[in-house]
C-alpha atoms as a PDB file:
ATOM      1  CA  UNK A   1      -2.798  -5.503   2.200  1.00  0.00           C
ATOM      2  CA  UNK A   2      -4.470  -4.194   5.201  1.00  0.00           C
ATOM      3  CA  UNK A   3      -1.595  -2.939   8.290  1.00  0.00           C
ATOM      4  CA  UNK A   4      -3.507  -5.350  10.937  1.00  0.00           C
ATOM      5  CA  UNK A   5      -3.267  -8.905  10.460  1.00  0.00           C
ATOM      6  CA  UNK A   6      -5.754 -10.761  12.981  1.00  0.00           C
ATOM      7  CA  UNK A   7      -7.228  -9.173  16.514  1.00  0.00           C
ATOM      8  CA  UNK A   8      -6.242 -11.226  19.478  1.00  0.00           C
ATOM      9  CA  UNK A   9      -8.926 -12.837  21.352  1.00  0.00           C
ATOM     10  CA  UNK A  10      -6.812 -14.860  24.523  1.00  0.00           C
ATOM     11  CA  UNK A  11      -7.346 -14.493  28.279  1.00  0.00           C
ATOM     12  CA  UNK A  12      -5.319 -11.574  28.985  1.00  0.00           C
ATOM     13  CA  UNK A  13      -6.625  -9.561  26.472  1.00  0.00           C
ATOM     14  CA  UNK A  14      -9.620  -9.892  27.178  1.00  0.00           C
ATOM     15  CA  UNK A  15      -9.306  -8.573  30.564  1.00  0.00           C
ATOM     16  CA  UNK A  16      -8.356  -5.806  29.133  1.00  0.00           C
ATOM     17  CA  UNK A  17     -10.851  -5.457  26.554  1.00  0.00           C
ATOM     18  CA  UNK A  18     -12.880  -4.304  30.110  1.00  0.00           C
ATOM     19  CA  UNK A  19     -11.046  -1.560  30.553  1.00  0.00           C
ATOM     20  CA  UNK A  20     -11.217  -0.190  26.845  1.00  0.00           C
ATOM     21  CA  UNK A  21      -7.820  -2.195  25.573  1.00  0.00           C
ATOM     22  CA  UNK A  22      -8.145  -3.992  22.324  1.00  0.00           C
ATOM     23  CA  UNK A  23      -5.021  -6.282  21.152  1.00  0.00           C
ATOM     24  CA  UNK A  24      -3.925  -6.987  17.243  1.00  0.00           C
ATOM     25  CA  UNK A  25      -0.880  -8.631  15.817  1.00  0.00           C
ATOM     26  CA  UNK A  26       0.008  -5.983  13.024  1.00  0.00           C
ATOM     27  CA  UNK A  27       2.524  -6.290  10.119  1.00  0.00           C
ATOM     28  CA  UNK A  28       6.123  -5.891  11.328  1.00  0.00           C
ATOM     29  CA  UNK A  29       6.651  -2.574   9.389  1.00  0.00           C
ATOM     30  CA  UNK A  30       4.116  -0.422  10.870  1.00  0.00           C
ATOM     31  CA  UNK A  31       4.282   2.261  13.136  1.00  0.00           C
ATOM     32  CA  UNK A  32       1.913   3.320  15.562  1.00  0.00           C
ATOM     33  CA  UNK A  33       0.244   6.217  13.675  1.00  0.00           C
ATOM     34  CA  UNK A  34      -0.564   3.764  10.787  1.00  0.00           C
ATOM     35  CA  UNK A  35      -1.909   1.155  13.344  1.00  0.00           C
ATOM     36  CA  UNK A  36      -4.534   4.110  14.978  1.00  0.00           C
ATOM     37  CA  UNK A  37      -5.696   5.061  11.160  1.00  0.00           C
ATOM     38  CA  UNK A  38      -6.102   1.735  10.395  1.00  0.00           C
ATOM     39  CA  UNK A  39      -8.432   0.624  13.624  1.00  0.00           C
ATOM     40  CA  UNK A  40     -10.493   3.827  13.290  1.00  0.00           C
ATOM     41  CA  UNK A  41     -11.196   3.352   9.474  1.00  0.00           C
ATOM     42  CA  UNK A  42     -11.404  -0.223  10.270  1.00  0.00           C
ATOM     43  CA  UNK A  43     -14.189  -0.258  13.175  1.00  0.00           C
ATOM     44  CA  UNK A  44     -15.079   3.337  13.281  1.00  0.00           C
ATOM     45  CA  UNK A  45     -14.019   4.435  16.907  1.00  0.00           C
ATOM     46  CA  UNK A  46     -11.732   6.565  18.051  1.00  0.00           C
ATOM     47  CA  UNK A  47      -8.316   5.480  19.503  1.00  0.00           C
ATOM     48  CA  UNK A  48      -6.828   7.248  22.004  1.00  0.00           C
ATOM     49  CA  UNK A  49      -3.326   5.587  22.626  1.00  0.00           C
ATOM     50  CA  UNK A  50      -1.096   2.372  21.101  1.00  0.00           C
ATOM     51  CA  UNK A  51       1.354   0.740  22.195  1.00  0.00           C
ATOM     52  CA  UNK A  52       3.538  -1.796  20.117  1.00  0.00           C
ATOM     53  CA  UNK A  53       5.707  -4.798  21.004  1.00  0.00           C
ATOM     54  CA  UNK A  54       7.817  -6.532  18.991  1.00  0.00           C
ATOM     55  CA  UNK A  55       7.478 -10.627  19.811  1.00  0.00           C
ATOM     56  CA  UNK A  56      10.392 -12.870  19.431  1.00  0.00           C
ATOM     57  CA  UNK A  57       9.683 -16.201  17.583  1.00  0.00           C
ATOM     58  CA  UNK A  58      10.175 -18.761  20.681  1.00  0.00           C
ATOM     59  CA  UNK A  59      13.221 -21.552  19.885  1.00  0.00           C
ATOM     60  CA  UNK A  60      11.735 -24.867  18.994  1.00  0.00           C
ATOM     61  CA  UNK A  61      13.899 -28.397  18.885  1.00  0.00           C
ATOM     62  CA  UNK A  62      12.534 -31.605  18.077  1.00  0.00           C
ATOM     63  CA  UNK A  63      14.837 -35.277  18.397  1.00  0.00           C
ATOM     64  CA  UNK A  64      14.361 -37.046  15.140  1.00  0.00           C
ATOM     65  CA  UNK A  65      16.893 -40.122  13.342  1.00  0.00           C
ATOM     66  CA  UNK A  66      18.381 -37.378  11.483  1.00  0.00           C
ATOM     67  CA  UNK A  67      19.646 -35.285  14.581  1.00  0.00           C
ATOM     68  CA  UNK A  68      18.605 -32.587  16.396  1.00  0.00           C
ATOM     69  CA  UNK A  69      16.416 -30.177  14.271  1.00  0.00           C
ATOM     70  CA  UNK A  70      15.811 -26.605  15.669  1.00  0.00           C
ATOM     71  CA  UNK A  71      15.307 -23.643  14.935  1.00  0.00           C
ATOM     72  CA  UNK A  72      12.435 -20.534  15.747  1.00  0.00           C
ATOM     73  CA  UNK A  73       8.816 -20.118  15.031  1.00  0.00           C
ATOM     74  CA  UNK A  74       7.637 -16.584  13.118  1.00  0.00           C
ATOM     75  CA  UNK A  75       8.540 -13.068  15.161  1.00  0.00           C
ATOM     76  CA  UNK A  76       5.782 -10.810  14.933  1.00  0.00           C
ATOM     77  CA  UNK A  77       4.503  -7.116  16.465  1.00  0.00           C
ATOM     78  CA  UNK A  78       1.715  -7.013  18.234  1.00  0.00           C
ATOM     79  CA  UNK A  79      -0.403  -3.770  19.415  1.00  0.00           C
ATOM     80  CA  UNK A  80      -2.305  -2.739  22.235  1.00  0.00           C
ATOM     81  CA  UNK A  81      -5.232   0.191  21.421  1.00  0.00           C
ATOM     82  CA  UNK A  82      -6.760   2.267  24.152  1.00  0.00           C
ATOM     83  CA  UNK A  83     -10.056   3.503  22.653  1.00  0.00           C
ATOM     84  CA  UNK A  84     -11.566   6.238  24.043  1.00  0.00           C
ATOM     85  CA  UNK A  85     -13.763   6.052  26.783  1.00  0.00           C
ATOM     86  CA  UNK A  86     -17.300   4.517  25.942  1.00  0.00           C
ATOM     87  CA  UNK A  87     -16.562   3.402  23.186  1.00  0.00           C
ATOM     88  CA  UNK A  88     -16.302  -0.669  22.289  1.00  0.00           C
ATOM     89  CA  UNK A  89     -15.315  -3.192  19.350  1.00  0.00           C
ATOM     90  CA  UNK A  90     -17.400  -6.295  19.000  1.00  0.00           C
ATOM     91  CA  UNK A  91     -14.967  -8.726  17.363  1.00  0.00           C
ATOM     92  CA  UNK A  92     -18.551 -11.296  17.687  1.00  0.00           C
ATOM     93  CA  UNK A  93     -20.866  -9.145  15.673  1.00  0.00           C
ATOM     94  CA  UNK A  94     -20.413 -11.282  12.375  1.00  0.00           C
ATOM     95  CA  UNK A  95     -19.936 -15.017  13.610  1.00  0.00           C
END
């Protein structure tokens, strides 16, 4: 199974897809050297720097005849790749 999961396409990251900054939400066990050989064999660029962040599930609670049910969605990592500059990943290409 491949170390990143999904890219993320949202509002802030896209910003910073401007400015050479790609996001993806990665497997929880991998460490930033795997994440930078993975995007380079992946899309064939060259990273430069990556940052992680680990992502606490938020706490979700719902009324139903039973009670109170609660409890926390999924924690995941997510990482940030600087590429280096001039260089760009089309998430688009194949849709």
């Amino acid at each position: 199974m491949s170390i990143l999961i999904k890219p993320l396409v949202t509002e802030k990251i896209s910003a910073l897809n401007e400015k050479g900054k790609y996001g993806f939400v990665v497997k929880d066990s991998a460490n930033k050297v795997e994440i930078k050989q993975a995007v380079e064999k992946m899309y064939g660029v060259n990273v430069e720097h990556v940052n992680t962040i680990n992502v606490l599930g938020k706490f979700k609670s719902r009324f139903t005849k039973a009670g109170v049910l609660s409890g926390r969605k999924p924690s995941y990592k997510k990482a940030i790749v600087t590429l280096a500059s001039g260089e760009v990943i089309d998430f688009y290409s194949n849709v």
